[in-house]
C-alpha atoms as a PDB file:
ATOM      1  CA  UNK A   1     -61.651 -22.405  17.567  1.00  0.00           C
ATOM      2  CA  UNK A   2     -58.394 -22.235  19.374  1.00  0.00           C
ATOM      3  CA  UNK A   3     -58.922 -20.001  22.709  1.00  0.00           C
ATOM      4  CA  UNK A   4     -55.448 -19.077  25.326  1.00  0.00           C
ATOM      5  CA  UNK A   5     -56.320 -17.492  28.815  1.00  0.00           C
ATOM      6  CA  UNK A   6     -53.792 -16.157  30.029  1.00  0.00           C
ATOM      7  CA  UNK A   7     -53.047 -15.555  33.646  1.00  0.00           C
ATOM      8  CA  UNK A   8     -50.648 -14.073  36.178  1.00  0.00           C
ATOM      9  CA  UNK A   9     -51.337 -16.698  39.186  1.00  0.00           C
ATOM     10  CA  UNK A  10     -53.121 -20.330  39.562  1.00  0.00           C
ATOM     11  CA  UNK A  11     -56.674 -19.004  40.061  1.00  0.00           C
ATOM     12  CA  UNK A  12     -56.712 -15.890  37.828  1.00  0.00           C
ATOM     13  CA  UNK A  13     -58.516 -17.203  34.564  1.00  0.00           C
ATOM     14  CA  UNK A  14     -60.924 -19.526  37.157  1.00  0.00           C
ATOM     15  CA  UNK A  15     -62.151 -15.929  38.814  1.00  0.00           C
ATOM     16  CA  UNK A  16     -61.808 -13.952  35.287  1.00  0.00           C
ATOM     17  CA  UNK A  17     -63.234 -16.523  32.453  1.00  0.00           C
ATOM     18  CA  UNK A  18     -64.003 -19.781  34.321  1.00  0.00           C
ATOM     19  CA  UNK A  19     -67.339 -19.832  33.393  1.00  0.00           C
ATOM     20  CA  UNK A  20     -66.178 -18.350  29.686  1.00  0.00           C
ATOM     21  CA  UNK A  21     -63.858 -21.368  29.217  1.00  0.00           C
ATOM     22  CA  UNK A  22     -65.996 -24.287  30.375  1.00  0.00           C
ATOM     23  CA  UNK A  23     -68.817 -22.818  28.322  1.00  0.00           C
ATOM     24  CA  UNK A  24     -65.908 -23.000  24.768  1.00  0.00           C
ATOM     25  CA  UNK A  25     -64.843 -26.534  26.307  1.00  0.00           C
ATOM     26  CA  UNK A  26     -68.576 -27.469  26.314  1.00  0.00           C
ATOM     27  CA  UNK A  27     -68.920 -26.530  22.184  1.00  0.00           C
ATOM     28  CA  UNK A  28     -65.509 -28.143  21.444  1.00  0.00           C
ATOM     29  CA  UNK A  29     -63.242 -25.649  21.424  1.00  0.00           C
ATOM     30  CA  UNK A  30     -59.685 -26.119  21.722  1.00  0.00           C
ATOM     31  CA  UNK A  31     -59.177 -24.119  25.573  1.00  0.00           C
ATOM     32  CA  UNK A  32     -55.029 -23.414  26.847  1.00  0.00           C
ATOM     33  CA  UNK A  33     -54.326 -21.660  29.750  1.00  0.00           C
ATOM     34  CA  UNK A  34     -50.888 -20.047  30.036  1.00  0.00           C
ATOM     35  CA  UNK A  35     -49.843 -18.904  34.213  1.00  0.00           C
ATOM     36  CA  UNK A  36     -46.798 -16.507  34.084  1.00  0.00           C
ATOM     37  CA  UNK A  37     -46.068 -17.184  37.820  1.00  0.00           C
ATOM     38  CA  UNK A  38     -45.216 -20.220  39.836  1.00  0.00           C
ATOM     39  CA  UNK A  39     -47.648 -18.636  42.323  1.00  0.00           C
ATOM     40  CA  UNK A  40     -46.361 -19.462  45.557  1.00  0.00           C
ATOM     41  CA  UNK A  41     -46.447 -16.519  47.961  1.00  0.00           C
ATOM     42  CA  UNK A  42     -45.576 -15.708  51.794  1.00  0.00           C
ATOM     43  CA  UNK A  43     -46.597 -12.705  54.282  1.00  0.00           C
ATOM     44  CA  UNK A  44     -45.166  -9.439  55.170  1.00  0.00           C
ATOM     45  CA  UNK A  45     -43.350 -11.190  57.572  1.00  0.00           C
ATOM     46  CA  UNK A  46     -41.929 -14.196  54.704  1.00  0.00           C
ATOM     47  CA  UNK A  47     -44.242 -16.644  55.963  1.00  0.00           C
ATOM     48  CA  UNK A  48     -45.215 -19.150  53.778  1.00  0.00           C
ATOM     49  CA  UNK A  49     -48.767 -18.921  52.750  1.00  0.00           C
ATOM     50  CA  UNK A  50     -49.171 -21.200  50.138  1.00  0.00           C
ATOM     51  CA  UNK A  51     -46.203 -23.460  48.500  1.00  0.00           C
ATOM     52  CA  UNK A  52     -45.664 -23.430  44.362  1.00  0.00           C
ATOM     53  CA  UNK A  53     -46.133 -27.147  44.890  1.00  0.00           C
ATOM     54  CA  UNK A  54     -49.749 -26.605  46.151  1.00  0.00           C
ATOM     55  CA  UNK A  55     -50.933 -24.006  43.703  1.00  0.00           C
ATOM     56  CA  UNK A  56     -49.669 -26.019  40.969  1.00  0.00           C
ATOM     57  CA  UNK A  57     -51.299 -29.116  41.872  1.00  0.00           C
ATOM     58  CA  UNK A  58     -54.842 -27.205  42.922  1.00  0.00           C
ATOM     59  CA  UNK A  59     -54.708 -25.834  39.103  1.00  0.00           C
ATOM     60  CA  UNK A  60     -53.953 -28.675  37.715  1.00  0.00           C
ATOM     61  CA  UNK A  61     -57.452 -30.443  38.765  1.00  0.00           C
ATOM     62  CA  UNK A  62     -59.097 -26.934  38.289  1.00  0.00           C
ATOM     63  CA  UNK A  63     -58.265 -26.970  34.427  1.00  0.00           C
ATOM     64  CA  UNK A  64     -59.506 -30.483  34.392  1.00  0.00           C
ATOM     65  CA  UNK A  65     -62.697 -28.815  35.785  1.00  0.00           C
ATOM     66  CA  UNK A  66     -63.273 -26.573  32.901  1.00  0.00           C
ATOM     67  CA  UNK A  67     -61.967 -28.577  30.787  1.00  0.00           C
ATOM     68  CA  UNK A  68     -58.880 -27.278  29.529  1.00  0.00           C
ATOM     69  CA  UNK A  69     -56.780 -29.151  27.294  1.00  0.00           C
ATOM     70  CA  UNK A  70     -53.515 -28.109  28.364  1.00  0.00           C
ATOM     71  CA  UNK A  71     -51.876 -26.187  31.126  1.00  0.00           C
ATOM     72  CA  UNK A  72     -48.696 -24.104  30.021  1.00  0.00           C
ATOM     73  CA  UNK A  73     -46.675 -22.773  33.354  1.00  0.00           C
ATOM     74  CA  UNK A  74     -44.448 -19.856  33.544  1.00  0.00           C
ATOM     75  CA  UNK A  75     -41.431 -19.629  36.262  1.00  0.00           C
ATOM     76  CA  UNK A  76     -41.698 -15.615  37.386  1.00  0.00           C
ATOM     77  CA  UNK A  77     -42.034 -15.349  40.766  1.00  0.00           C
ATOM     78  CA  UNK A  78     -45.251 -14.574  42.489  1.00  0.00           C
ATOM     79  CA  UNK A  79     -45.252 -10.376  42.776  1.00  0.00           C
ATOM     80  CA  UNK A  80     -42.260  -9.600  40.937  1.00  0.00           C
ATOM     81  CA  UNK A  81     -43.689 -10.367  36.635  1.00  0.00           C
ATOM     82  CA  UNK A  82     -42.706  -7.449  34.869  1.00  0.00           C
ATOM     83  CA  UNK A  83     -43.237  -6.293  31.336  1.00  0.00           C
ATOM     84  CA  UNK A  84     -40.081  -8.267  29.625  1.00  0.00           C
ATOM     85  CA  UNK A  85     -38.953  -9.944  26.758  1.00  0.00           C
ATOM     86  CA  UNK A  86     -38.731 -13.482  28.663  1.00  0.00           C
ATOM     87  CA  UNK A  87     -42.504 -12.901  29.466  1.00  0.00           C
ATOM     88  CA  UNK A  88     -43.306 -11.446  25.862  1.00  0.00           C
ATOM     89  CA  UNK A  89     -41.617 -14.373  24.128  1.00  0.00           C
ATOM     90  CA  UNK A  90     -43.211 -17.053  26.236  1.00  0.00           C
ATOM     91  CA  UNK A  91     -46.476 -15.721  25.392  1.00  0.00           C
ATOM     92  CA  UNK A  92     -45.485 -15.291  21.640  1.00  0.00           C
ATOM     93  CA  UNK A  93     -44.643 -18.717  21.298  1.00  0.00           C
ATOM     94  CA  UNK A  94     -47.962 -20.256  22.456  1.00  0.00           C
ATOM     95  CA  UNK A  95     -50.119 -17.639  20.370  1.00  0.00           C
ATOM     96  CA  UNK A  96     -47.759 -18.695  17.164  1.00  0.00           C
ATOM     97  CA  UNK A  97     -47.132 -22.665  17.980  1.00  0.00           C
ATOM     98  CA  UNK A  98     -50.910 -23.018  18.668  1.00  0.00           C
ATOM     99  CA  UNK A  99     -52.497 -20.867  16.333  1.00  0.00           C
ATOM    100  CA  UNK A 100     -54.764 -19.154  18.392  1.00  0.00           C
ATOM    101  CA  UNK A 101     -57.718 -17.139  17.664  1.00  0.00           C
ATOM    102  CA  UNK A 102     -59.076 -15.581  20.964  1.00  0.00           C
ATOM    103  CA  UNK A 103     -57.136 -14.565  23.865  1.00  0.00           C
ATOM    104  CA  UNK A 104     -58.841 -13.410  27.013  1.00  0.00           C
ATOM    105  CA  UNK A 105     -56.106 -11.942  29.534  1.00  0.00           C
ATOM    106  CA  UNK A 106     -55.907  -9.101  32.725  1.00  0.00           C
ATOM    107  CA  UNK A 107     -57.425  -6.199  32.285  1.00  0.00           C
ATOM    108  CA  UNK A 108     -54.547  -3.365  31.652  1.00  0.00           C
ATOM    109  CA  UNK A 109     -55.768  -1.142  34.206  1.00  0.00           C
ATOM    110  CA  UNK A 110     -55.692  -3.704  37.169  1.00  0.00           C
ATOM    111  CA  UNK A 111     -54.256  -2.388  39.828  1.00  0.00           C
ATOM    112  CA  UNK A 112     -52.704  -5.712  40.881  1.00  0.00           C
ATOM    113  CA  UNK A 113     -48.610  -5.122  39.841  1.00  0.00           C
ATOM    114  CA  UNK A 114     -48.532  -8.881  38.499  1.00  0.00           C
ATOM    115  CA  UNK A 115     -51.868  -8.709  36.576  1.00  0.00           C
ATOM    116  CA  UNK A 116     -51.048  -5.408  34.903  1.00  0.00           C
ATOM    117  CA  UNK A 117     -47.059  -6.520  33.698  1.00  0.00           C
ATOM    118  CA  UNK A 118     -49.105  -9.517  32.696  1.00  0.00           C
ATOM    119  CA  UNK A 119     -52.057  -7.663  30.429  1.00  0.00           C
ATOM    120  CA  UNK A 120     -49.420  -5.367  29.080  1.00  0.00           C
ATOM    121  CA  UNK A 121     -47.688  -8.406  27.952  1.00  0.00           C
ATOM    122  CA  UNK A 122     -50.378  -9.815  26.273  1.00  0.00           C
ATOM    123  CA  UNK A 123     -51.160  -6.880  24.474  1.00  0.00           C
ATOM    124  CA  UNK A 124     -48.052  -6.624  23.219  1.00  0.00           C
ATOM    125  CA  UNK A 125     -47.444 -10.578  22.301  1.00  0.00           C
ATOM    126  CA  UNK A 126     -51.322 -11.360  21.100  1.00  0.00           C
ATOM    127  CA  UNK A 127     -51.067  -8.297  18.506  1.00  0.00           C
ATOM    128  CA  UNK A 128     -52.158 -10.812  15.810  1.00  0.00           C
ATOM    129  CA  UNK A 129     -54.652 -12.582  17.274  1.00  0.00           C
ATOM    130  CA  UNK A 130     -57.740 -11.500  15.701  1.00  0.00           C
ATOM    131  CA  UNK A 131     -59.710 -11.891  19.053  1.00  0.00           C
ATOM    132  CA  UNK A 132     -58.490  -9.975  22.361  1.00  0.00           C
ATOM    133  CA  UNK A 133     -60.897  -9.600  25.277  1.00  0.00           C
ATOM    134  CA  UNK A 134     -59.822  -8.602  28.770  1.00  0.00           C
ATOM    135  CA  UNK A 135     -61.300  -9.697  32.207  1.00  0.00           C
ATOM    136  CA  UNK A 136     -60.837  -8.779  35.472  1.00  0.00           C
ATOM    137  CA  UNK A 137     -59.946 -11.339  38.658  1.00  0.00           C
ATOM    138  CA  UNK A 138     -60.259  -9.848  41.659  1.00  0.00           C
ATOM    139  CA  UNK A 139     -61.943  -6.988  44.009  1.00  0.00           C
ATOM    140  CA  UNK A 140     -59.304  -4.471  44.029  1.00  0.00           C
ATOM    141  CA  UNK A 141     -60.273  -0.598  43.137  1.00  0.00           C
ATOM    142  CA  UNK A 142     -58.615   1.300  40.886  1.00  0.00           C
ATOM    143  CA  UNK A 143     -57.798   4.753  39.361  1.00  0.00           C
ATOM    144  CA  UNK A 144     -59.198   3.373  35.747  1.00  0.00           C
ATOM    145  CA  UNK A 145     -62.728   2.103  34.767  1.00  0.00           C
ATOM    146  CA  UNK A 146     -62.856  -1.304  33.778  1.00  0.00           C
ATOM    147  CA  UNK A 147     -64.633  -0.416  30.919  1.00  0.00           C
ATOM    148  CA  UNK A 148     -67.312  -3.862  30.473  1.00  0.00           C
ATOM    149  CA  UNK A 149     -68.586  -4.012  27.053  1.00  0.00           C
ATOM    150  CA  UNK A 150     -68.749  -7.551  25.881  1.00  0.00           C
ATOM    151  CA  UNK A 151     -71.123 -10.508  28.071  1.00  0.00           C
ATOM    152  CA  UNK A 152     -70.951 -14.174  27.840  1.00  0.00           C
ATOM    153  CA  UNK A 153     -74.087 -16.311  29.298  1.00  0.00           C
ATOM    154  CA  UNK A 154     -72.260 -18.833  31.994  1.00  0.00           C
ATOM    155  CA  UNK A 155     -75.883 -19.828  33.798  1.00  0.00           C
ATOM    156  CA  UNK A 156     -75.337 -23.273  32.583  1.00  0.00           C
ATOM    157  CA  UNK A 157     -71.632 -23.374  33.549  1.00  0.00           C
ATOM    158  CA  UNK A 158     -71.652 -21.249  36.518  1.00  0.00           C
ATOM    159  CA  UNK A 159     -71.480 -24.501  38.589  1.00  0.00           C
ATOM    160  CA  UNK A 160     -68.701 -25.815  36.845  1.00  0.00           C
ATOM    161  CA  UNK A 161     -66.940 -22.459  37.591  1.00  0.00           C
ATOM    162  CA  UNK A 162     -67.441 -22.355  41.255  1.00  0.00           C
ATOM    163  CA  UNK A 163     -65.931 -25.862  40.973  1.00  0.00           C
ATOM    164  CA  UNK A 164     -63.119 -24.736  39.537  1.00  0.00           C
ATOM    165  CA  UNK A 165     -62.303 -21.805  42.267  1.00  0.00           C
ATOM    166  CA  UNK A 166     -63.694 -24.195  44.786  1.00  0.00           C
ATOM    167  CA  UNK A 167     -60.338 -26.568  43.485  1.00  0.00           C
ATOM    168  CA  UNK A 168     -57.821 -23.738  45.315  1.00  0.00           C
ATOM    169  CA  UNK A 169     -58.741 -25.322  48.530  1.00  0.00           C
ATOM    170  CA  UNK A 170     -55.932 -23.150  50.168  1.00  0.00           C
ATOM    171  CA  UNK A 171     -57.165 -20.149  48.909  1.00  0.00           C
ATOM    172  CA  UNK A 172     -60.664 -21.115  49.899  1.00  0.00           C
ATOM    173  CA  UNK A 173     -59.303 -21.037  53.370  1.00  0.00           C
ATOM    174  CA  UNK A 174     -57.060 -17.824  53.484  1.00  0.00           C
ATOM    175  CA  UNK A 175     -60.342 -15.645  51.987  1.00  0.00           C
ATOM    176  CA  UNK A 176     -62.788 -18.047  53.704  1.00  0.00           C
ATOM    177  CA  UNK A 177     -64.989 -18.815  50.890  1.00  0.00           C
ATOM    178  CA  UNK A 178     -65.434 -14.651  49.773  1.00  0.00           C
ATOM    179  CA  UNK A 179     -64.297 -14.905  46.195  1.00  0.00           C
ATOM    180  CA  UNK A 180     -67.621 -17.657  45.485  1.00  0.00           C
ATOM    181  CA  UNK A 181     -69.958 -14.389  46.966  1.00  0.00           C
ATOM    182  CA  UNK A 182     -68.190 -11.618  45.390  1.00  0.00           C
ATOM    183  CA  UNK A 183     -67.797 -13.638  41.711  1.00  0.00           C
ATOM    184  CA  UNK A 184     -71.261 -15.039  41.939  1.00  0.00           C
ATOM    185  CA  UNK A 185     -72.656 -11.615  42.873  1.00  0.00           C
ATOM    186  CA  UNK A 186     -71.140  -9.967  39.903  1.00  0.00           C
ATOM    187  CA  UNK A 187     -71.938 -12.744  37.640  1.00  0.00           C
ATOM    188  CA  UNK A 188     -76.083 -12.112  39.000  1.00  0.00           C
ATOM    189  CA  UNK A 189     -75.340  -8.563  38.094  1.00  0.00           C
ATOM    190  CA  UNK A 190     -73.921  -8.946  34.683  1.00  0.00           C
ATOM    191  CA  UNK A 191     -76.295 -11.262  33.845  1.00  0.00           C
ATOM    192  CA  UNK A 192     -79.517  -8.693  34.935  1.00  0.00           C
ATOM    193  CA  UNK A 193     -77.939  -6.461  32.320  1.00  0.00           C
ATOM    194  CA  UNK A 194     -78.502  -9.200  29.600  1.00  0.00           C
ATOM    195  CA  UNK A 195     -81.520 -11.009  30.612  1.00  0.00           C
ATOM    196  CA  UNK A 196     -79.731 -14.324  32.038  1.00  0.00           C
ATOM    197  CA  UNK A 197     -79.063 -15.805  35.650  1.00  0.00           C
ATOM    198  CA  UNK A 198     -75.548 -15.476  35.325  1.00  0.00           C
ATOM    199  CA  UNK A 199     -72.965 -14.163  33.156  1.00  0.00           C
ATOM    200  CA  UNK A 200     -68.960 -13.057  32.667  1.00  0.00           C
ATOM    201  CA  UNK A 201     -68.047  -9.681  31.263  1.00  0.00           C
ATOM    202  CA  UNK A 202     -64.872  -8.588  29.652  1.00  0.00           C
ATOM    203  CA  UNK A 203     -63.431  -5.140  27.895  1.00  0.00           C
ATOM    204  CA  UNK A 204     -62.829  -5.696  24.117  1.00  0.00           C
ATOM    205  CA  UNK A 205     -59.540  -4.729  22.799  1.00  0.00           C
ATOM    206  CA  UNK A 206     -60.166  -6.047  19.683  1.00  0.00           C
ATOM    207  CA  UNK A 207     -62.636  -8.462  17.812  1.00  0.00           C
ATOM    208  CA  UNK A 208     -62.481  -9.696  14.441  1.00  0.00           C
ATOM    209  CA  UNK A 209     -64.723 -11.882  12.417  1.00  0.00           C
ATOM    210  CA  UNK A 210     -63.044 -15.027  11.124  1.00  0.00           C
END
């Protein structure tokens, strides 16, 4: 099987599907990740708080963490993606050159602006694929309910997951280490609801049996 995550920032899919992606890597899988930003951001007061150099190189050792076979990179700048063709065609491409069957992306109703041009995006590009689930990648409230309906079991690949965020070492230092809490505390909670130790949950747009 031929699986794309697709992310707005270095760090999304490692929050949203880490666990999701080593555990396809693990069975064989074919795993690409597609990042619509470069992903370098400053402050309120245009500070630099972490260079497109550093991101870049922090994902590239995460996707060797999971396992992912190959890293495609965007060039939108960090807070400013909207829904557009240049996004929707860069995404087309990879879905047709690749031949993918299962896309996991942003959850629409992320209030995030990035993550939300991004999801709409891949809504729009991925209407083919038979597979779509979204996920959501951070801690942000919003006016929608993510709307959880389909579980993966990542207890064996948790590890490999934290790894994986653990590879942002600048993030790791701006949120001093409160992503691994937060993601491994909902991970324990979806994974109560199924009977495992840990586990990833997504909103299905669509899912076809091939």
């Amino acid at each position: 099987m031929k699986i794309l995550a697709i992310g707005a920032h270095f760090d999304d899919v490692e929050l949203g599907c880490g666990g999701t992606l080593a555990r396809h890597a693990s069975k064989g899988d074919d795993v690409y990740v597609f990042v619509a930003t470069v992903s370098g951001f400053a402050n309120q007061y245009d500070q630099s708080v972490r260079s497109s150099t550093v991101a870049r190189e922090e994902a590239d050792e995460a996707m060797k963490i999971l396992g992912v076979r190959q890293l495609h990179c965007g060039d939108f700048k960090t807070l400013e993606v909207e829904f557009v063709d240049a996004l929707n065609i860069k995404i087309l491409k990879l879905v047709e050159d690749l031949k993918i069957d299962l896309v996991y992306t942003h959850w629409v109703g992320d209030i995030h602006h990035d993550h939300q041009a991004v999801a709409r995006a891949s809504l729009h590009s991925c209407r083919h694929v038979p597979r779509l689930l979204m996920y959501r990648s951070n801690w942000y409230h919003s006016t929608q309910d993510f709307r959880g309906n389909f579980y993966t079991d990542i207890t064996d690949h948790w590890n490999t997951k934290q790894r994986a965020i653990e590879a942002h070492a600048s993030e790791m230092e701006r949120t001093g280490r409160r992503w691994i809490a937060f993601f491994r505390n909902e991970a324990e909670n979806a994974g109560q609801r199924i009977g495992v130790r840990y586990a990833e949950i997504f909103e299905v747009v669509k899912w076809l049996e091939l």
